[in-house]
PDB file of N, CA and C in Angstrom:
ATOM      1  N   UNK A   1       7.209 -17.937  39.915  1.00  0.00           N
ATOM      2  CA  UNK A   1       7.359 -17.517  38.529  1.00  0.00           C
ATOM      3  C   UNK A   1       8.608 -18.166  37.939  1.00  0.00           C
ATOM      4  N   UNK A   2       8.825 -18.127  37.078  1.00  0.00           N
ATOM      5  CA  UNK A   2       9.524 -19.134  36.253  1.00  0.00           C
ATOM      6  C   UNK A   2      10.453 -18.182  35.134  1.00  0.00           C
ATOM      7  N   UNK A   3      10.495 -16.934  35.238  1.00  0.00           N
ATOM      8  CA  UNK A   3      11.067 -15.972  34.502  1.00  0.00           C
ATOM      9  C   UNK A   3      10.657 -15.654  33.255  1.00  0.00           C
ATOM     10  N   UNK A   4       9.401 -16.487  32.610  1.00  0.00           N
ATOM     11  CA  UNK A   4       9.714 -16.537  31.525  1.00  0.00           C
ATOM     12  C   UNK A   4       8.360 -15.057  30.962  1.00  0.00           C
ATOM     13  N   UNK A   5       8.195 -14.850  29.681  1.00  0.00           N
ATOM     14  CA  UNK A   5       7.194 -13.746  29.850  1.00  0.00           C
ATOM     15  C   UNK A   5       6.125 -13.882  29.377  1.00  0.00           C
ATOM     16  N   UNK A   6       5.040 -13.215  29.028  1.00  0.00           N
ATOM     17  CA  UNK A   6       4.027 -13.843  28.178  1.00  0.00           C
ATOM     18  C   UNK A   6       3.991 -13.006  26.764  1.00  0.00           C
ATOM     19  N   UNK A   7       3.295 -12.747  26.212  1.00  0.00           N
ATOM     20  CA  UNK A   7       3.150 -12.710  24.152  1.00  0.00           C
ATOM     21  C   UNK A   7       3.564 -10.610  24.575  1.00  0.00           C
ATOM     22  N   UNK A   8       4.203 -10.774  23.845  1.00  0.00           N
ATOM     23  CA  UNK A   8       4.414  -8.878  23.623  1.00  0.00           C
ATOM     24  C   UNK A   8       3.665  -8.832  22.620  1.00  0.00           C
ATOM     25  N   UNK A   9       2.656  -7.616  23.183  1.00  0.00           N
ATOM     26  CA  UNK A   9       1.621  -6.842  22.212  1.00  0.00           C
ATOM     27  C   UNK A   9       2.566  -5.864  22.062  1.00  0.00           C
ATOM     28  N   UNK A  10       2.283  -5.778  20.503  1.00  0.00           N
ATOM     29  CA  UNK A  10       2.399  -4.536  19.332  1.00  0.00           C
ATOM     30  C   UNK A  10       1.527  -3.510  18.799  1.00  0.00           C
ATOM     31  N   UNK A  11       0.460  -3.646  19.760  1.00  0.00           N
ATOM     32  CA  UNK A  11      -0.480  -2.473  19.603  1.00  0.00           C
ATOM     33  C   UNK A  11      -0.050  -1.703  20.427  1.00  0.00           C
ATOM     34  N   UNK A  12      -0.983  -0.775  19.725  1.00  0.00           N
ATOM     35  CA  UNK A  12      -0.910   0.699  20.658  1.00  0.00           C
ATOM     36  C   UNK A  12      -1.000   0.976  21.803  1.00  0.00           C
ATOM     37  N   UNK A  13      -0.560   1.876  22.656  1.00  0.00           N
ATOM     38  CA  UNK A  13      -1.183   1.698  24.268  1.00  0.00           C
ATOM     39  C   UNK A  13      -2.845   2.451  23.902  1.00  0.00           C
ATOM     40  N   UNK A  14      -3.789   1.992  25.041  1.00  0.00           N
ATOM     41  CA  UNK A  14      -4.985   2.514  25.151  1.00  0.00           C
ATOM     42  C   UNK A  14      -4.863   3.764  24.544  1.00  0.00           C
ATOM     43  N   UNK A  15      -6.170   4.363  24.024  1.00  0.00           N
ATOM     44  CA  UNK A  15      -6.231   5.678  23.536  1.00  0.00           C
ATOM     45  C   UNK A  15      -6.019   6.032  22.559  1.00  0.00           C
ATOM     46  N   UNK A  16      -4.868   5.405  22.036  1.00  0.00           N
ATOM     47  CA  UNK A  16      -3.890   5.825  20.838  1.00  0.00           C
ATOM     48  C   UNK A  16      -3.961   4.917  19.874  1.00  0.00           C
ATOM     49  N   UNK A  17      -4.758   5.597  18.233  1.00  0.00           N
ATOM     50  CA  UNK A  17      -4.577   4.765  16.820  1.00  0.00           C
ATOM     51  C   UNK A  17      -3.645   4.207  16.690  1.00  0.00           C
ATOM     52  N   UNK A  18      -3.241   3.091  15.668  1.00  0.00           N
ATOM     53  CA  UNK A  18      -2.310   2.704  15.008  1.00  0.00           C
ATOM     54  C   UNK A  18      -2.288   3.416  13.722  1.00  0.00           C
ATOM     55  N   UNK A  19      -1.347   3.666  13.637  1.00  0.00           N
ATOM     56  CA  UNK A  19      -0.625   4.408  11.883  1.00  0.00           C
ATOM     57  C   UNK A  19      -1.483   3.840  10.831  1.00  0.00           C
ATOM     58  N   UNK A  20      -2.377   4.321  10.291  1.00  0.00           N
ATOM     59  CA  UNK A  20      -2.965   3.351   9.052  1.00  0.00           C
ATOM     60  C   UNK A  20      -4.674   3.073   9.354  1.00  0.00           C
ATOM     61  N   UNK A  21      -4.619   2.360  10.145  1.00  0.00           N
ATOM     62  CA  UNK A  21      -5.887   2.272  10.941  1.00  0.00           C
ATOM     63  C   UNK A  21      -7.031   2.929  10.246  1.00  0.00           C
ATOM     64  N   UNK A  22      -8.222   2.023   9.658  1.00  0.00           N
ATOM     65  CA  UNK A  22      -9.153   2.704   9.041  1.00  0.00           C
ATOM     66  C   UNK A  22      -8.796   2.989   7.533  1.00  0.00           C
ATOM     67  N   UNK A  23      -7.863   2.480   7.044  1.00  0.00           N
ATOM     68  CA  UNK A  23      -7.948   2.895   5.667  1.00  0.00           C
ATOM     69  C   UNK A  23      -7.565   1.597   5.107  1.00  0.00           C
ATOM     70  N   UNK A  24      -8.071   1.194   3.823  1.00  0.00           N
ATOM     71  CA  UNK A  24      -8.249  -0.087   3.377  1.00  0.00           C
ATOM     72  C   UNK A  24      -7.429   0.304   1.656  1.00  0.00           C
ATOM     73  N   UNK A  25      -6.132  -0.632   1.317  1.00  0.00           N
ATOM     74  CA  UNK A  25      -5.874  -0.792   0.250  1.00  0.00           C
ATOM     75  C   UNK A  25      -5.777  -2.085  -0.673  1.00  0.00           C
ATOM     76  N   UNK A  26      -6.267  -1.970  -2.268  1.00  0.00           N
ATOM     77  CA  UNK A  26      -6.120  -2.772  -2.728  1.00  0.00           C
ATOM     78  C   UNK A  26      -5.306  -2.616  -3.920  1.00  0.00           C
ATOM     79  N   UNK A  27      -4.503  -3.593  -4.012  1.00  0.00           N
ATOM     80  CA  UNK A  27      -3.648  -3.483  -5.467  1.00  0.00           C
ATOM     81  C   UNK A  27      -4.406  -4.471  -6.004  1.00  0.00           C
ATOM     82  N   UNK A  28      -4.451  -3.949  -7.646  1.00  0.00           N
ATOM     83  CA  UNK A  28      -5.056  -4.888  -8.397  1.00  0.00           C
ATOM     84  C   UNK A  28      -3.516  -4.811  -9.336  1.00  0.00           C
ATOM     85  N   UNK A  29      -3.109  -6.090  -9.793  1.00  0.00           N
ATOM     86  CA  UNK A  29      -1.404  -6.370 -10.531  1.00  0.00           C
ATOM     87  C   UNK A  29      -1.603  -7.851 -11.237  1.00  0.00           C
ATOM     88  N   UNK A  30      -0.621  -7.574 -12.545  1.00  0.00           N
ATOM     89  CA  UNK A  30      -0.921  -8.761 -13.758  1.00  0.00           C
ATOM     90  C   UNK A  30      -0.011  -9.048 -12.781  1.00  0.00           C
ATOM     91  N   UNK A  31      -0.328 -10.661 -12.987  1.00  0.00           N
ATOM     92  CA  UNK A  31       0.547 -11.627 -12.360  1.00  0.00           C
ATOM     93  C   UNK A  31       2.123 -11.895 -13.462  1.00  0.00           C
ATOM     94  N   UNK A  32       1.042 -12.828 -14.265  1.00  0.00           N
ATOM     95  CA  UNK A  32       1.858 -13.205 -15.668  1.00  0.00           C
ATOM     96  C   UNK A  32       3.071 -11.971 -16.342  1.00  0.00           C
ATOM     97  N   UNK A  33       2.756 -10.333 -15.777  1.00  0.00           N
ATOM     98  CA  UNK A  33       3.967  -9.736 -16.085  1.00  0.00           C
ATOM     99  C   UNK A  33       4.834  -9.813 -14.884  1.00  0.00           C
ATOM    100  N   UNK A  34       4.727 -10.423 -14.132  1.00  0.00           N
ATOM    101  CA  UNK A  34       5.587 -10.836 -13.040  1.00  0.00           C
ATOM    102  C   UNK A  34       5.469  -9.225 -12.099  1.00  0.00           C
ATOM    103  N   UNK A  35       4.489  -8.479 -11.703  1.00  0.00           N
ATOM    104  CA  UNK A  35       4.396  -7.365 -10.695  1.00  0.00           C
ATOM    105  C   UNK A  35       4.256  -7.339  -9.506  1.00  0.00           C
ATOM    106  N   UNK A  36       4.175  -9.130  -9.475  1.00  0.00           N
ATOM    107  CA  UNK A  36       3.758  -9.851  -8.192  1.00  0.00           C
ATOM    108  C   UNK A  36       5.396  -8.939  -6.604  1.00  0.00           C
ATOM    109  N   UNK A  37       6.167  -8.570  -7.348  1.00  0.00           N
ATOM    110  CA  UNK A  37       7.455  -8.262  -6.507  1.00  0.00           C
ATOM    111  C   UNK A  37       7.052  -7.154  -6.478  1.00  0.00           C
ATOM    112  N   UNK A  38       6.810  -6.485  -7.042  1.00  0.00           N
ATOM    113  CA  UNK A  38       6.513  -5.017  -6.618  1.00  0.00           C
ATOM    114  C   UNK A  38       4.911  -4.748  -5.924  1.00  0.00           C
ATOM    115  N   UNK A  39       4.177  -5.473  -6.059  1.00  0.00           N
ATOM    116  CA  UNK A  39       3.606  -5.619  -4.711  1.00  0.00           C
ATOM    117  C   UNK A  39       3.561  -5.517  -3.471  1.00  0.00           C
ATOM    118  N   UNK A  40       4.511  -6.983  -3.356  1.00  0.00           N
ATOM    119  CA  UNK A  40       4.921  -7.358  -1.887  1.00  0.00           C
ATOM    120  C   UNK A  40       5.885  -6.314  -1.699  1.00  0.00           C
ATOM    121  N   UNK A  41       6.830  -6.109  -1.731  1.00  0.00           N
ATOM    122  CA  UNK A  41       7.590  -4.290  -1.844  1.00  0.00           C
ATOM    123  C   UNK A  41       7.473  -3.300  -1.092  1.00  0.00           C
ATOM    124  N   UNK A  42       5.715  -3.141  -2.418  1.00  0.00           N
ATOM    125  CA  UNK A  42       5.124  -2.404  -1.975  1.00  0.00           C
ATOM    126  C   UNK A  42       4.543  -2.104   0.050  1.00  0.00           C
ATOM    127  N   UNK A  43       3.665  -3.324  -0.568  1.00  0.00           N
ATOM    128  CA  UNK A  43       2.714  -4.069   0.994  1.00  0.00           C
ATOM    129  C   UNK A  43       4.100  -4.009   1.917  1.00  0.00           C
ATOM    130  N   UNK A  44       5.283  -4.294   1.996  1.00  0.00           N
ATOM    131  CA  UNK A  44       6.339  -4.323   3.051  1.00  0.00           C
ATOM    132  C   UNK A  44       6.162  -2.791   3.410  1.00  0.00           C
ATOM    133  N   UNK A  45       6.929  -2.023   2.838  1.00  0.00           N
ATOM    134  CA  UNK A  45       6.914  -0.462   2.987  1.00  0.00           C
ATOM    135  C   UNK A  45       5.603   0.217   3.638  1.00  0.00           C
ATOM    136  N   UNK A  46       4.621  -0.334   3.091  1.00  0.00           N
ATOM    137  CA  UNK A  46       3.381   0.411   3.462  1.00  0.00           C
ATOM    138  C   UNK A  46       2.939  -0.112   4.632  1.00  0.00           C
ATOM    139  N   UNK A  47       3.015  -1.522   5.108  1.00  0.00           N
ATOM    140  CA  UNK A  47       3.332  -1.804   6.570  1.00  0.00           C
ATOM    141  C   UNK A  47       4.142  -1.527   7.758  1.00  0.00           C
ATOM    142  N   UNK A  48       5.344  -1.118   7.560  1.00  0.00           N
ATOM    143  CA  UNK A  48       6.459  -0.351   8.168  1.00  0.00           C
ATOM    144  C   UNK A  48       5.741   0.767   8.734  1.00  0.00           C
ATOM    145  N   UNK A  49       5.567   1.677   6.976  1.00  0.00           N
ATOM    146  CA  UNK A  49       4.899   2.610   7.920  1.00  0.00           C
ATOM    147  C   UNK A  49       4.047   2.978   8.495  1.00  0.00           C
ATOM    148  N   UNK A  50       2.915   2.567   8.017  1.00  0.00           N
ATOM    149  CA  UNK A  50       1.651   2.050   8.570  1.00  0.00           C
ATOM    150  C   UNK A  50       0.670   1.102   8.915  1.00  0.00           C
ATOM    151  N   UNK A  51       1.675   0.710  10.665  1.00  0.00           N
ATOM    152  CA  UNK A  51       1.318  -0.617  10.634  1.00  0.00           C
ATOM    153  C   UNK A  51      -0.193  -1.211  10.940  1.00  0.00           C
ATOM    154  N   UNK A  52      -1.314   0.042  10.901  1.00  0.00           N
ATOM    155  CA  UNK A  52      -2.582  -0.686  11.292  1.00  0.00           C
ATOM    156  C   UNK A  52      -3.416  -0.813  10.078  1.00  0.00           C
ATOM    157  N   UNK A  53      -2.682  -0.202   8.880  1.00  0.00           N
ATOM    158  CA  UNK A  53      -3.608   0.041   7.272  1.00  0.00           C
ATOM    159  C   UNK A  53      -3.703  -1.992   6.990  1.00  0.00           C
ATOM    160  N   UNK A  54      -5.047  -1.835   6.305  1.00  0.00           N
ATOM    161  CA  UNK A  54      -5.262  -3.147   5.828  1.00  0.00           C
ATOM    162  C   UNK A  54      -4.728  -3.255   4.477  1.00  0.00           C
ATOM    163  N   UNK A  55      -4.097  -4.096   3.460  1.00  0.00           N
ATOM    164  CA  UNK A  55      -3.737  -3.592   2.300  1.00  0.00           C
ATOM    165  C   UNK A  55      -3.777  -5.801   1.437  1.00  0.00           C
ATOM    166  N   UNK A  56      -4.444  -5.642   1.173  1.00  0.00           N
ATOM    167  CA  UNK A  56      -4.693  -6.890   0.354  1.00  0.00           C
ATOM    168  C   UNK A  56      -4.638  -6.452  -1.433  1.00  0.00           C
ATOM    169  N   UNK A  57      -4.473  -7.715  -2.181  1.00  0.00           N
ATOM    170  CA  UNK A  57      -4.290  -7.825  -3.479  1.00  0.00           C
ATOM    171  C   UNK A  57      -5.110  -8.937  -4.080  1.00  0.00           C
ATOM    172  N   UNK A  58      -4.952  -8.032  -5.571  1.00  0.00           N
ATOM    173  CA  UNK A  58      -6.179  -9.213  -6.279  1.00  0.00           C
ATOM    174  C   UNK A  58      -5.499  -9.168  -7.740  1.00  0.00           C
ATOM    175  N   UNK A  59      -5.735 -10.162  -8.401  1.00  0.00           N
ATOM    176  CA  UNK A  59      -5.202 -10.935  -9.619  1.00  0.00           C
ATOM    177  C   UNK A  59      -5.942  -9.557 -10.976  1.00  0.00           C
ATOM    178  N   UNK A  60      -4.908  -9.361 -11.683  1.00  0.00           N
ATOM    179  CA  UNK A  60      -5.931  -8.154 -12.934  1.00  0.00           C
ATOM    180  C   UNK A  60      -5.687  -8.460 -14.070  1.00  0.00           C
ATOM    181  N   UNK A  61      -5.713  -7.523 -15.459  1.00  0.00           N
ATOM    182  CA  UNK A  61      -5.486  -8.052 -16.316  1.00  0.00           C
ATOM    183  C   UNK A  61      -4.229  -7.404 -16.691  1.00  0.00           C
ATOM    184  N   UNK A  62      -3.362  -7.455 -17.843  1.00  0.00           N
ATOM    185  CA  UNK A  62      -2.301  -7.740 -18.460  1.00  0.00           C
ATOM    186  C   UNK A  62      -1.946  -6.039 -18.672  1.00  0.00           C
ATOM    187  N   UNK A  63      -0.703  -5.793 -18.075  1.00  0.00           N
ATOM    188  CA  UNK A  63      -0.187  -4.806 -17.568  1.00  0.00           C
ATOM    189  C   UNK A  63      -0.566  -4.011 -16.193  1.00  0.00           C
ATOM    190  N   UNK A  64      -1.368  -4.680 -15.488  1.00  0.00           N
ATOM    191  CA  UNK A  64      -2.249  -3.846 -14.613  1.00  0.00           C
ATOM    192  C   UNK A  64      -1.279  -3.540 -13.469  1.00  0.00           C
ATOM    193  N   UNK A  65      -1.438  -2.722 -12.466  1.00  0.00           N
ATOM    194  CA  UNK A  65      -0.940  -2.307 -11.202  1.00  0.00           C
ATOM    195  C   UNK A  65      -1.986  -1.076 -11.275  1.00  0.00           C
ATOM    196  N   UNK A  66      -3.018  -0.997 -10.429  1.00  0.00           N
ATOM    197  CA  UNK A  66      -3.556  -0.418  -9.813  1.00  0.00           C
ATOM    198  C   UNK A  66      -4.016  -0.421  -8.411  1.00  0.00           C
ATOM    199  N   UNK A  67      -4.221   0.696  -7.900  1.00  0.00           N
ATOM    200  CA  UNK A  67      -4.176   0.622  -6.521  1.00  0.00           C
ATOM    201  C   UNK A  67      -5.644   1.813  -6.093  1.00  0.00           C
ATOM    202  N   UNK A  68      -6.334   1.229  -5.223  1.00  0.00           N
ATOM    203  CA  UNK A  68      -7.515   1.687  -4.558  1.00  0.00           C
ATOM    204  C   UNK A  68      -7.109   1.954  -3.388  1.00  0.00           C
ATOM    205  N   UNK A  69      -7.546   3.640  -2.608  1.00  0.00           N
ATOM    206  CA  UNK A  69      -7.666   3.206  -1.161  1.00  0.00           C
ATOM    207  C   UNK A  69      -9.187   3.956  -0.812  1.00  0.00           C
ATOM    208  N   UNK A  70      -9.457   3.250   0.162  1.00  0.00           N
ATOM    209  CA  UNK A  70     -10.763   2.766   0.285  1.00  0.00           C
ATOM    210  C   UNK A  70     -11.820   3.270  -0.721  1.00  0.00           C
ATOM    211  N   UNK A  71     -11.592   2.290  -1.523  1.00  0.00           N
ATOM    212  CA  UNK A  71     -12.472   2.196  -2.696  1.00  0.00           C
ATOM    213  C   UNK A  71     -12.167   3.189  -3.889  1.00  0.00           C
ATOM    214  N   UNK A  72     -11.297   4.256  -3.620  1.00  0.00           N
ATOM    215  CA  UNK A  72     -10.746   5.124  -4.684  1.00  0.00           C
ATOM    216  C   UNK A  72      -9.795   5.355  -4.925  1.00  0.00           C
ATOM    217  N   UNK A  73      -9.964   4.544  -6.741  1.00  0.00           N
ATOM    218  CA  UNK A  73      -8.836   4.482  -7.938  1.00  0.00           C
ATOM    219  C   UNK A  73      -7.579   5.834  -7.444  1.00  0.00           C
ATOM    220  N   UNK A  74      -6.557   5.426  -7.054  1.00  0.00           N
ATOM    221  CA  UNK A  74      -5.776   7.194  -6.731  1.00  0.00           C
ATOM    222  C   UNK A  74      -4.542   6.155  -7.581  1.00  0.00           C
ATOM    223  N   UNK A  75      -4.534   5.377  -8.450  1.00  0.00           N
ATOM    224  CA  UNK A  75      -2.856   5.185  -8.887  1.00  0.00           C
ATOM    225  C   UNK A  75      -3.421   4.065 -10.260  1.00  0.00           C
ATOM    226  N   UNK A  76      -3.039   4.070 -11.231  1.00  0.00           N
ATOM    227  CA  UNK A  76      -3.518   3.263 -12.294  1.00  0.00           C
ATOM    228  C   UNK A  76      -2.010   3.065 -13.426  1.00  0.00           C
ATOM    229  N   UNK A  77      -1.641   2.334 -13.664  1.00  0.00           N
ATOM    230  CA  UNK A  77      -0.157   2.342 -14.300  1.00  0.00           C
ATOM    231  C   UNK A  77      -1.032   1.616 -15.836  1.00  0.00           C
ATOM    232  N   UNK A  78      -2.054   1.499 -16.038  1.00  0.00           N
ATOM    233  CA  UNK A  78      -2.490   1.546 -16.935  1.00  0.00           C
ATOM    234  C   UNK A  78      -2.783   2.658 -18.209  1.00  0.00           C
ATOM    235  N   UNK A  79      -3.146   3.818 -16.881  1.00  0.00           N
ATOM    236  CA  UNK A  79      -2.883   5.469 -17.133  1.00  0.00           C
ATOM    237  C   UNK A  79      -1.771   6.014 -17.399  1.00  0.00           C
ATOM    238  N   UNK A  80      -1.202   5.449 -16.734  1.00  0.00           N
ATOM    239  CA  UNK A  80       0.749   6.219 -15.998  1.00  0.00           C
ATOM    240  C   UNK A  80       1.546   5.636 -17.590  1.00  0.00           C
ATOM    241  N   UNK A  81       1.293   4.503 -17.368  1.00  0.00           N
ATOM    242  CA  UNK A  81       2.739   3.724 -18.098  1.00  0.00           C
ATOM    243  C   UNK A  81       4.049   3.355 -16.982  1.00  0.00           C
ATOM    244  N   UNK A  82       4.032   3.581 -15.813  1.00  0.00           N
ATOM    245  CA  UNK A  82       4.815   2.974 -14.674  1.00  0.00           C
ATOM    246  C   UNK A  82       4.284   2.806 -13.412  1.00  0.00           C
ATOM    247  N   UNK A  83       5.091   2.803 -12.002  1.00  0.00           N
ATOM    248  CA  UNK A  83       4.598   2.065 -11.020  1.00  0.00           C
ATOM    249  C   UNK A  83       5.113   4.181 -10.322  1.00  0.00           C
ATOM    250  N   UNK A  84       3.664   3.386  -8.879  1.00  0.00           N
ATOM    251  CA  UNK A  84       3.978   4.967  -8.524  1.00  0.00           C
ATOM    252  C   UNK A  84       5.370   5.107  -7.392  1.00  0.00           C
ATOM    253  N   UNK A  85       5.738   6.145  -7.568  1.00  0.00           N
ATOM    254  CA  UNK A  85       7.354   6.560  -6.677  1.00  0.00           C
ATOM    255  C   UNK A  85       6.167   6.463  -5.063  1.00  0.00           C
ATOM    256  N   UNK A  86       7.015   5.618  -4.059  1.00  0.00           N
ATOM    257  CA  UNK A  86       6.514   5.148  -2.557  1.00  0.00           C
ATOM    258  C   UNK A  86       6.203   6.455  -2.120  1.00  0.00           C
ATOM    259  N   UNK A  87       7.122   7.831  -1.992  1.00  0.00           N
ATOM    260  CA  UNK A  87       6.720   8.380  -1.358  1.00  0.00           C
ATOM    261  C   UNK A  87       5.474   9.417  -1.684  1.00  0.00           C
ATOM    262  N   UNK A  88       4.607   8.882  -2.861  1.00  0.00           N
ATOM    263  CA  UNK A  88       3.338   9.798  -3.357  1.00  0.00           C
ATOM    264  C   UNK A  88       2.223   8.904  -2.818  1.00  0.00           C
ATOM    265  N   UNK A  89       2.670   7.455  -2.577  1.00  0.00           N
ATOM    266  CA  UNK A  89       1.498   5.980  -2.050  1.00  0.00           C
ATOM    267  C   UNK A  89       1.688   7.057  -0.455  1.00  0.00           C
ATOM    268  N   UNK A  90       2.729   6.940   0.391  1.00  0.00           N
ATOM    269  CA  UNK A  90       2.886   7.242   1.419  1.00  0.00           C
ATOM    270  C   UNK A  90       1.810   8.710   2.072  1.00  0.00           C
ATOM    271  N   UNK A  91       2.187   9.651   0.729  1.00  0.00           N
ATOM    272  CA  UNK A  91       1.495  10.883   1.355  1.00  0.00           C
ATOM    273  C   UNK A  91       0.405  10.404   1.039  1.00  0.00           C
ATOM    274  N   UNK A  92      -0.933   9.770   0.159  1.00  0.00           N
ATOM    275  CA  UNK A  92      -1.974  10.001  -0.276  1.00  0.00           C
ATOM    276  C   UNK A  92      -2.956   8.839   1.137  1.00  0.00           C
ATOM    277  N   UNK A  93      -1.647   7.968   2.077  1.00  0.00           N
ATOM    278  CA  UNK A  93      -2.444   7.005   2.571  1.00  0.00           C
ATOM    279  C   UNK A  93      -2.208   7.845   4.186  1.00  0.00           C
ATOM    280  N   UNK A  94      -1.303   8.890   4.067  1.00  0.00           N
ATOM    281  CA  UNK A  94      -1.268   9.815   5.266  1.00  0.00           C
ATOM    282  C   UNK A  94      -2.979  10.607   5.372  1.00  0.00           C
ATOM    283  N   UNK A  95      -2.857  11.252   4.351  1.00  0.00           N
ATOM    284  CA  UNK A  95      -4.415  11.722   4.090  1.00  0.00           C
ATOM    285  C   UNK A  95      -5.827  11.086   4.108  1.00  0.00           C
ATOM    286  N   UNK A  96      -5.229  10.017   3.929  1.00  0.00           N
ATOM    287  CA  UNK A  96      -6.736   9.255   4.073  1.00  0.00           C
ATOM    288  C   UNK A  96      -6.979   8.862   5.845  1.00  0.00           C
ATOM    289  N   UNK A  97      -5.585   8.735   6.196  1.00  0.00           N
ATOM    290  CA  UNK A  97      -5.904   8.423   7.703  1.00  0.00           C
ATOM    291  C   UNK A  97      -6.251   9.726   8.313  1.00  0.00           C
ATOM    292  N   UNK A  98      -5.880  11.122   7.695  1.00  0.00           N
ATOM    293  CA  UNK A  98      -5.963  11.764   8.395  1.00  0.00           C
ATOM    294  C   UNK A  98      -7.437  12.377   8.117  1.00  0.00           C
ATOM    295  N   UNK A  99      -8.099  11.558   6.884  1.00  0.00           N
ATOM    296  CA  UNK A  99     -10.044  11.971   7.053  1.00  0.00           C
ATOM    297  C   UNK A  99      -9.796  12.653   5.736  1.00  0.00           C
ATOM    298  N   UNK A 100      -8.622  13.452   5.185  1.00  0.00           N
ATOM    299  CA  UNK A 100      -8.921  14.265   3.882  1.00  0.00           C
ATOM    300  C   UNK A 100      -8.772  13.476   2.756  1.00  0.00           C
ATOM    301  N   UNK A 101      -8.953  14.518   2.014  1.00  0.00           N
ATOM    302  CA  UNK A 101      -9.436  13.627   0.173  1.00  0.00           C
ATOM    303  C   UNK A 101      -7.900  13.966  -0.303  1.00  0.00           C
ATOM    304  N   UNK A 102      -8.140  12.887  -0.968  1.00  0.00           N
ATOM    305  CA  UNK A 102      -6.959  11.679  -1.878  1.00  0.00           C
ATOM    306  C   UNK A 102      -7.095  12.617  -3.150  1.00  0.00           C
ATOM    307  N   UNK A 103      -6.234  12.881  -3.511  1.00  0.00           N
ATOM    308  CA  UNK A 103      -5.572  13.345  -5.222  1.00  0.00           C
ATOM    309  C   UNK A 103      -5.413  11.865  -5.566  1.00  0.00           C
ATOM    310  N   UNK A 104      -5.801  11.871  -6.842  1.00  0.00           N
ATOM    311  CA  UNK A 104      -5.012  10.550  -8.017  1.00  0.00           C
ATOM    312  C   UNK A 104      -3.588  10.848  -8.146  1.00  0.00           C
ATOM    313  N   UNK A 105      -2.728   9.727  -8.011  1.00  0.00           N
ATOM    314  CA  UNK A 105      -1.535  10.555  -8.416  1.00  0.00           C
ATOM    315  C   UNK A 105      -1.406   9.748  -9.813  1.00  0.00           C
ATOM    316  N   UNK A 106      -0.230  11.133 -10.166  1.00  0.00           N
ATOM    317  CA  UNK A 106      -0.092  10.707 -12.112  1.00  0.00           C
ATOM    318  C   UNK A 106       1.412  10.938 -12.072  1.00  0.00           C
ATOM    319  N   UNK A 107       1.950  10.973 -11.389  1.00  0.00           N
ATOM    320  CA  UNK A 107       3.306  10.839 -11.398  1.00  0.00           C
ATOM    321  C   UNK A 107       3.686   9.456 -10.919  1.00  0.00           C
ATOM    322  N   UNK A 108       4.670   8.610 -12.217  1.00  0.00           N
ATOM    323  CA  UNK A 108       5.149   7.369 -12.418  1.00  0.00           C
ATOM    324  C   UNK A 108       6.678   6.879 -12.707  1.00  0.00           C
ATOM    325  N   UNK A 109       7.093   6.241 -12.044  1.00  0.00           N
ATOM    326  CA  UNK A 109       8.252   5.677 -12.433  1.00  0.00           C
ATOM    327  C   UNK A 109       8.226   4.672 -13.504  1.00  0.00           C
ATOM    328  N   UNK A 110       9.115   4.796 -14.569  1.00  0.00           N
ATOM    329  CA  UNK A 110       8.970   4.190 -15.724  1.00  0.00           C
ATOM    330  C   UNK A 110       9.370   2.782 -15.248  1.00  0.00           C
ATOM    331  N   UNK A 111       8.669   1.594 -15.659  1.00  0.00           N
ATOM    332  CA  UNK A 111       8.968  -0.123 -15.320  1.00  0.00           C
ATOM    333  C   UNK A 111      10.461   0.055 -15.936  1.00  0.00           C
ATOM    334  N   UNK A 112      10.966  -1.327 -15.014  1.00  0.00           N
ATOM    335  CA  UNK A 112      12.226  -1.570 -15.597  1.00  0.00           C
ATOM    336  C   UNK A 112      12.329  -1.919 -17.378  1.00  0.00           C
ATOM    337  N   UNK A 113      13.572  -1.323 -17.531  1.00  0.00           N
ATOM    338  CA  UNK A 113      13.663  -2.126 -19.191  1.00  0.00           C
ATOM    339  C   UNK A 113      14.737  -2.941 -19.432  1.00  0.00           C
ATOM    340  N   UNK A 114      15.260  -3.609 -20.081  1.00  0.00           N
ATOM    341  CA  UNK A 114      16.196  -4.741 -19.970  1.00  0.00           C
ATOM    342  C   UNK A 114      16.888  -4.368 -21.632  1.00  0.00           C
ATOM    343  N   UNK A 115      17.716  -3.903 -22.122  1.00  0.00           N
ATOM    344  CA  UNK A 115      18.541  -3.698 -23.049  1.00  0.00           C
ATOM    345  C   UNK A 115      19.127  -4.826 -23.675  1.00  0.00           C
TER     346      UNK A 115
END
């Protein structure tokens, strides 16, 4: 042997889910208002904590940030008028892993404003 090691897996041991696992998110975000950062942000955080959730993005129209998990609208800043506070994304994607039903949330942090 030669000391050296082979690839470290980051999965789970046998038996045991990964955090996330089974639940599918999509942000839909205007590009052109530049939401593209609060996205990725987003997708960072929501990987941290749940590192087996799938979470992809798609191009929308002009003001958009909305967010689907698996397949249901639960966050619309079209509705809101801001982006949702992480830890309401966090509980609603706890629930979905854990099999129960998703509330919409309507509580929003107002977008930045520039004076």
């Amino acid at each position: 042997m030669n000391g050296e090691r082979g690839p470290i897996s980051l999965a789970p041991p046998p038996g045991e889910v990964e955090p996330g696992s089974g639940v599918r998110i999509v942000v839909e975000y205007c590009e052109p208002c530049g939401f593209e950062a609060t996205y990725l942000e987003l997708a960072s955080a929501v990987k941290e904590q749940y590192p087996g959730i799938e979470i992809e993005s798609r191009l929308g129209g002009t003001g958009a940030f909305e967010i689907e998990i698996n397949g249901q609208l639960i966050f619309s800043k079209l509705e809101n008028g801001g982006f949702p506070y992480e830890k309401d994304l966090m509980d609603a994607i706890r629930r979905a892993s854990n099999g129960e039903p998703i509330e919409k949330i309507t509580n929003s942090r107002p977008p930045c404003v520039i004076l």
